[in-house]
Protein backbone atom coordinates (compact mmCIF):
# COMPACT_ATOMS: atom_id res chain seq x y z
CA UNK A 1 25.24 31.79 -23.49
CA UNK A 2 24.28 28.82 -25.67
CA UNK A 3 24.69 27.35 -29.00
CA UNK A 4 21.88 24.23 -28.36
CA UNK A 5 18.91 25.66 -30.34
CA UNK A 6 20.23 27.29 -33.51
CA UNK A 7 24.41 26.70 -33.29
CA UNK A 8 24.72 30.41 -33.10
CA UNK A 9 25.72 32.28 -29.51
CA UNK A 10 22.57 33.04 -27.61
CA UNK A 11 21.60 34.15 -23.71
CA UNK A 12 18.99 31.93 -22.81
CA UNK A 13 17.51 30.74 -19.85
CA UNK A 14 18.90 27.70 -18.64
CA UNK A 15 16.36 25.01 -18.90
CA UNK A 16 16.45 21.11 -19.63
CA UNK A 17 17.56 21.41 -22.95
CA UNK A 18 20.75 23.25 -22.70
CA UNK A 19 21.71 21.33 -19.28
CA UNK A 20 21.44 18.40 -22.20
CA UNK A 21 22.89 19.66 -24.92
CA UNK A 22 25.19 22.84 -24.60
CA UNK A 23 28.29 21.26 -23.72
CA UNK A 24 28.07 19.25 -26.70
CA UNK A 25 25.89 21.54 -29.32
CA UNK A 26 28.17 22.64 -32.42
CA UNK A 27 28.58 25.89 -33.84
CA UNK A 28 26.15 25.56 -37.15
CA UNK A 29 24.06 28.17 -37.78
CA UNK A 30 21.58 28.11 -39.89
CA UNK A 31 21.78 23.95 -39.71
CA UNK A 32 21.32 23.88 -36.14
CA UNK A 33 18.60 25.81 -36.32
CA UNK A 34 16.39 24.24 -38.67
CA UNK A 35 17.16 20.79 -37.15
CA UNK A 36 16.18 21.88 -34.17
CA UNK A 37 12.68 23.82 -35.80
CA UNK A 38 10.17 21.04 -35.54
CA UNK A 39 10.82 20.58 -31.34
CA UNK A 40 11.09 23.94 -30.84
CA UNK A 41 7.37 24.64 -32.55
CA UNK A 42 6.03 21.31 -31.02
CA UNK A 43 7.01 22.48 -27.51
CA UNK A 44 6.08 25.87 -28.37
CA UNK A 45 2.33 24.97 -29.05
CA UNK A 46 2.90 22.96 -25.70
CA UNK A 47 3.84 25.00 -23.80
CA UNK A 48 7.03 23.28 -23.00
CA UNK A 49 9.47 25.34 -21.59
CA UNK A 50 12.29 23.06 -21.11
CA UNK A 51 11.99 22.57 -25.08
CA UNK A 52 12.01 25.92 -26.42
CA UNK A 53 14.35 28.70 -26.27
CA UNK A 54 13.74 30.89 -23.49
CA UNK A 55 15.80 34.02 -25.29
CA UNK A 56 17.24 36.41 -22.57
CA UNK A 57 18.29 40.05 -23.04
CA UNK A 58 21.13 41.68 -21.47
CA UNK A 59 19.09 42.42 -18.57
CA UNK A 60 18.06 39.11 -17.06
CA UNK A 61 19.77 38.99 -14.17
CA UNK A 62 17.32 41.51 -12.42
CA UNK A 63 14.43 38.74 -13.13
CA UNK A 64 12.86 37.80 -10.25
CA UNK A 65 11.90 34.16 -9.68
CA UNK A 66 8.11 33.60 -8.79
CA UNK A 67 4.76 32.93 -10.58
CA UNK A 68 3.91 35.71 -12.71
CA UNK A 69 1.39 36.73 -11.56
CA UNK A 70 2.92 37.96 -8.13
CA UNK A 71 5.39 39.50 -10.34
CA UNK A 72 2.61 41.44 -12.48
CA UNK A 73 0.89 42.58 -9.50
CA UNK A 74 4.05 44.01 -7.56
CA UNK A 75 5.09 45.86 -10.74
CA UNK A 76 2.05 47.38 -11.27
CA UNK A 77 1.78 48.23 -7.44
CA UNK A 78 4.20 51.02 -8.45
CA UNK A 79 2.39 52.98 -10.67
């Protein structure tokens, strides 16, 4: 759970941005959020991942780490 990209409680996955900033990020929703807008977009459109939030649903824990593509390819072994 983090508050770093829009000061409201989120699961995310952890990247450089909330090993920066969540043990310091304020509770400030919809502030937060907009403040944080322009970085979020610009790492967005490059593809940054330790700049954008990374927005995990209640399952995450079953991901499996690897490229995608290995990922893709098992999954779709199956059916």
């Amino acid at each position: 759970m983090t508050t770093a990209f829009t000061g409201r409680p989120a699961r995310a996955l952890r990247n450089d941005f909330i090993d920066r900033f969540d043990a310091v990020a304020p509770l400030g929703y919809p502030a937060i959020h907009h403040l944080t807008r322009p970085l979020r977009q610009a790492a967005a459109k490059n593809r940054d991942p330790h700049r954008v939030h990374l927005w995990a649903g209640t399952g995450y824990r079953n991901a499996r780490p690897g490229p995608a593509a290995s990922i893709v390819r098992e999954l779709s072994s199956r059916l």
